[in-house]
C-alpha atoms as a PDB file:
ATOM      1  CA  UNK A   1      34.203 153.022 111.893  1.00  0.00           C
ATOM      2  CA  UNK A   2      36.863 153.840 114.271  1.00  0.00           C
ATOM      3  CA  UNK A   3      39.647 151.537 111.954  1.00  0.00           C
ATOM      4  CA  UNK A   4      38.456 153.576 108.445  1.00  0.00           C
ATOM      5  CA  UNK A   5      36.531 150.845 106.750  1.00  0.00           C
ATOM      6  CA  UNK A   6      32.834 150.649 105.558  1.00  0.00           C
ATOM      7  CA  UNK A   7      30.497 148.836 106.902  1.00  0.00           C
ATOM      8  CA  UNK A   8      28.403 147.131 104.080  1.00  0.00           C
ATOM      9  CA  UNK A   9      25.593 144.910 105.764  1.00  0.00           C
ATOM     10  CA  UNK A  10      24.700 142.872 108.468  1.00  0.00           C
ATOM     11  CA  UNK A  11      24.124 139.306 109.039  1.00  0.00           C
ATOM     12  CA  UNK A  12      22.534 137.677 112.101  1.00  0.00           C
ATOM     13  CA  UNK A  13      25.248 139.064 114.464  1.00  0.00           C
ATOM     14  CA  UNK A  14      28.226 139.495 111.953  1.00  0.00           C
ATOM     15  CA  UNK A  15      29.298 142.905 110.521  1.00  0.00           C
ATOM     16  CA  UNK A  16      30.349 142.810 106.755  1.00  0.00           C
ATOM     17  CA  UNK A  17      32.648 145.531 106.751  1.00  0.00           C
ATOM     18  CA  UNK A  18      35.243 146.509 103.782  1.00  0.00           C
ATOM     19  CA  UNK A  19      38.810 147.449 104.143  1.00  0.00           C
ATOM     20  CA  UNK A  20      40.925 148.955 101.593  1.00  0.00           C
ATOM     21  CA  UNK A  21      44.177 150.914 100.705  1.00  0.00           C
ATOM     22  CA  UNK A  22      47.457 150.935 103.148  1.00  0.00           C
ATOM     23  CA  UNK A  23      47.402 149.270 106.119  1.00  0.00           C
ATOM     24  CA  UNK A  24      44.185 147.501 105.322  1.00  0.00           C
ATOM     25  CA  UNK A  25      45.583 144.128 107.104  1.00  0.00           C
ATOM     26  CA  UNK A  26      46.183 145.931 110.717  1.00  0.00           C
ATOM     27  CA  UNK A  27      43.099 147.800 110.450  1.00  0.00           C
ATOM     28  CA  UNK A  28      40.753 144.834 109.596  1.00  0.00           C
ATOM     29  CA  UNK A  29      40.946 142.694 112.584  1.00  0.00           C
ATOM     30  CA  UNK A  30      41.807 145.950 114.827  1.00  0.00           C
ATOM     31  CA  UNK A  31      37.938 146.213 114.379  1.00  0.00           C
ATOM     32  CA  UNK A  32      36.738 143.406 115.393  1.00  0.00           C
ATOM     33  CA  UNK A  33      36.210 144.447 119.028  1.00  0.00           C
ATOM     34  CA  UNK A  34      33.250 146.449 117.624  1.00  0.00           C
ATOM     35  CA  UNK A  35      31.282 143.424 116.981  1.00  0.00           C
ATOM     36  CA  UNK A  36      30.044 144.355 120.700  1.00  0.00           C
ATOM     37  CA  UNK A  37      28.517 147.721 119.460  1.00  0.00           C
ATOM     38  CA  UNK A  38      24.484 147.526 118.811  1.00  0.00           C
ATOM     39  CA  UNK A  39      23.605 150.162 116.546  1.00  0.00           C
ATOM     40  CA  UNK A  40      24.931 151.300 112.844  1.00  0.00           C
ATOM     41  CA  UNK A  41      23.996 153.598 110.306  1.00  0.00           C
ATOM     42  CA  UNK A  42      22.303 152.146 107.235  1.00  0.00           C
ATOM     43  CA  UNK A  43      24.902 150.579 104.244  1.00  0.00           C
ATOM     44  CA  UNK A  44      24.880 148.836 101.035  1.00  0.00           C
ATOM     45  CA  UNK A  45      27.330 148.263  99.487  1.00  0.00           C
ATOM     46  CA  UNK A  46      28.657 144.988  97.096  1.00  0.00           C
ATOM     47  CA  UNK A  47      31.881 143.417  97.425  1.00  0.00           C
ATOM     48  CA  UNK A  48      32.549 140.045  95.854  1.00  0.00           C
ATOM     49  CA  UNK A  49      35.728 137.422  95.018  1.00  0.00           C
ATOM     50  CA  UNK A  50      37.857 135.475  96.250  1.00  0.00           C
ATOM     51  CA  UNK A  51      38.851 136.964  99.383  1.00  0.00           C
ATOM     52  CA  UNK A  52      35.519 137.595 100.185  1.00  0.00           C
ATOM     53  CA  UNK A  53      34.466 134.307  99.895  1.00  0.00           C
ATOM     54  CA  UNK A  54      37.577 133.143 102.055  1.00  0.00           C
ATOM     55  CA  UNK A  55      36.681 136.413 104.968  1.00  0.00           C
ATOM     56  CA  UNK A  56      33.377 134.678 104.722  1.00  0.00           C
ATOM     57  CA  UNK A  57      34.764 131.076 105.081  1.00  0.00           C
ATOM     58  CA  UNK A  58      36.680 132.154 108.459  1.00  0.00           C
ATOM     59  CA  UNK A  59      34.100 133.815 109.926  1.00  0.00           C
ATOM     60  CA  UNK A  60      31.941 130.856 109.796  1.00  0.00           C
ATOM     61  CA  UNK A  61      34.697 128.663 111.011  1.00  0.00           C
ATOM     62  CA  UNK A  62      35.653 130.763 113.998  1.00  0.00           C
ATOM     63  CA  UNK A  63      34.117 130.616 117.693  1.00  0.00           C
ATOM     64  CA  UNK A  64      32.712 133.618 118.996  1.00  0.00           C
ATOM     65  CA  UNK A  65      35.209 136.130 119.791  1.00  0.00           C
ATOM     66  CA  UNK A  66      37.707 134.442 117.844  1.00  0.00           C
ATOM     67  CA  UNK A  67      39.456 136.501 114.960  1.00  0.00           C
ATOM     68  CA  UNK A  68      40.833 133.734 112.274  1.00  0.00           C
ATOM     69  CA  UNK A  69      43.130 135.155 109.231  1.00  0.00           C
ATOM     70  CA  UNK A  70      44.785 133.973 106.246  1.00  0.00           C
ATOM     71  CA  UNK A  71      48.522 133.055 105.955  1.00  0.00           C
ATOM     72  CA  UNK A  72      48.774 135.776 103.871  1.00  0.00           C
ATOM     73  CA  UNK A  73      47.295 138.163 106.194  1.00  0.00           C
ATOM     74  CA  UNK A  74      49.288 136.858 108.801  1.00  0.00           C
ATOM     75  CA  UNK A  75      52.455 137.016 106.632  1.00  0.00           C
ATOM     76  CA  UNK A  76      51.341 141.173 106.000  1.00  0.00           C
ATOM     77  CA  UNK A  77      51.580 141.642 109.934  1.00  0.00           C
ATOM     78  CA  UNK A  78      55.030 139.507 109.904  1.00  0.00           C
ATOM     79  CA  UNK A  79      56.146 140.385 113.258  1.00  0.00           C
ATOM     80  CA  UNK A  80      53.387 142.756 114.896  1.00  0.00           C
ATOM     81  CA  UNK A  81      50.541 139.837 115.352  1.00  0.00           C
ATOM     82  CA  UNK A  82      50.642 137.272 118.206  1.00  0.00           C
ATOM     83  CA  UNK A  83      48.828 134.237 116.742  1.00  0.00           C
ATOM     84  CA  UNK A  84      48.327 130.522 117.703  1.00  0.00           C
ATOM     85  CA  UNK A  85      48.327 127.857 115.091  1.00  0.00           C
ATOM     86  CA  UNK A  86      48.937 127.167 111.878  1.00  0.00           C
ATOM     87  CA  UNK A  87      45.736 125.291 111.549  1.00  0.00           C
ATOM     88  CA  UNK A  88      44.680 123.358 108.205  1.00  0.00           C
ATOM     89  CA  UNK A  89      40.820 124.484 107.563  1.00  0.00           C
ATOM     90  CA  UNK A  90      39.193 122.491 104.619  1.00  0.00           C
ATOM     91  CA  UNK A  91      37.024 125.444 103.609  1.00  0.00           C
ATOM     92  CA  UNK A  92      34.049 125.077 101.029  1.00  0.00           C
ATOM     93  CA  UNK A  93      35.355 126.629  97.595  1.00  0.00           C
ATOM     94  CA  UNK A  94      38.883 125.760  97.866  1.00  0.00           C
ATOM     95  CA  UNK A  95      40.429 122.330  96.483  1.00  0.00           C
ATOM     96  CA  UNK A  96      43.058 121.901  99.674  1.00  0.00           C
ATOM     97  CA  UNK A  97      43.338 123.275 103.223  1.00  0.00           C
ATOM     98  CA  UNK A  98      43.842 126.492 103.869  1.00  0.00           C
ATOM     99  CA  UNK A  99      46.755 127.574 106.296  1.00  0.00           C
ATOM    100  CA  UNK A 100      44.796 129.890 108.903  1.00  0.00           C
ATOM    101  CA  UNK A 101      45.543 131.723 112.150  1.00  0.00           C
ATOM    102  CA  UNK A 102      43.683 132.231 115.373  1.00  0.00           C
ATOM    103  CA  UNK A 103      44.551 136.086 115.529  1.00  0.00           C
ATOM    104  CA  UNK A 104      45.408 136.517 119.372  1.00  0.00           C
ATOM    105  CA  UNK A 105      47.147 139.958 119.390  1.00  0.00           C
ATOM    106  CA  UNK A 106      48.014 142.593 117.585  1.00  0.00           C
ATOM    107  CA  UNK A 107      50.543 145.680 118.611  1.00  0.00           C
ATOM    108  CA  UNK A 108      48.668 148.508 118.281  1.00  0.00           C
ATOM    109  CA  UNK A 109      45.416 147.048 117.989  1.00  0.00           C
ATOM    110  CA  UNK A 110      43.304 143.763 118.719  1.00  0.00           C
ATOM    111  CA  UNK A 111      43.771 142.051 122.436  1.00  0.00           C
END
């Protein structure tokens, strides 16, 4: 993958795909362009937790082609992200709404 993460599965028509180490919040959504791409190599790997379960929560919520992140996400790219909202998202797992983003740019990435 072109923004260093691993792709773990597949599901319907979403990626899973695993981001870690420096810089993991730019290169996360700079992927998601390549949901467009047809064909992967073979992967299985197991992540699990909280943020997972949130990721997971946001993809569901979102409308095709839309990229939705966490405040804190959004707080990691401060300045560099172009965004619309906040929007409150009561999410399944989490007692209160959740402060997300519609992701809308990125400098150096997403468009």
């Amino acid at each position: 993958m072109r923004a260093s993460g691993d792709v773990d599965k597949y599901v319907g028509d979403e990626i899973v795909a695993i981001f870690s180490g420096e810089g993991k919040e730019e290169r996360a959504p700079a992927a998601a362009p390549c949901r467009s791409r047809t064909s992967w190599p073979a992967a299985d790997f197991t992540v699990i937790g909280d943020h997972v379960n949130l990721a997971s929560r946001l993809c569901s919520s979102a409308r095709p082609g839309m990229i939705l992140v966490s405040q804190a996400v959004r707080d990691h790219l401060a300045s560099r992200a172009r965004t619309r909202g906040p929007y409150l998202l009561k999410l399944k797992g989490k007692e209160r709404p959740q402060r997300v983003y519609q992701l809308t740019g990125l400098a150096g990435g997403v468009s």
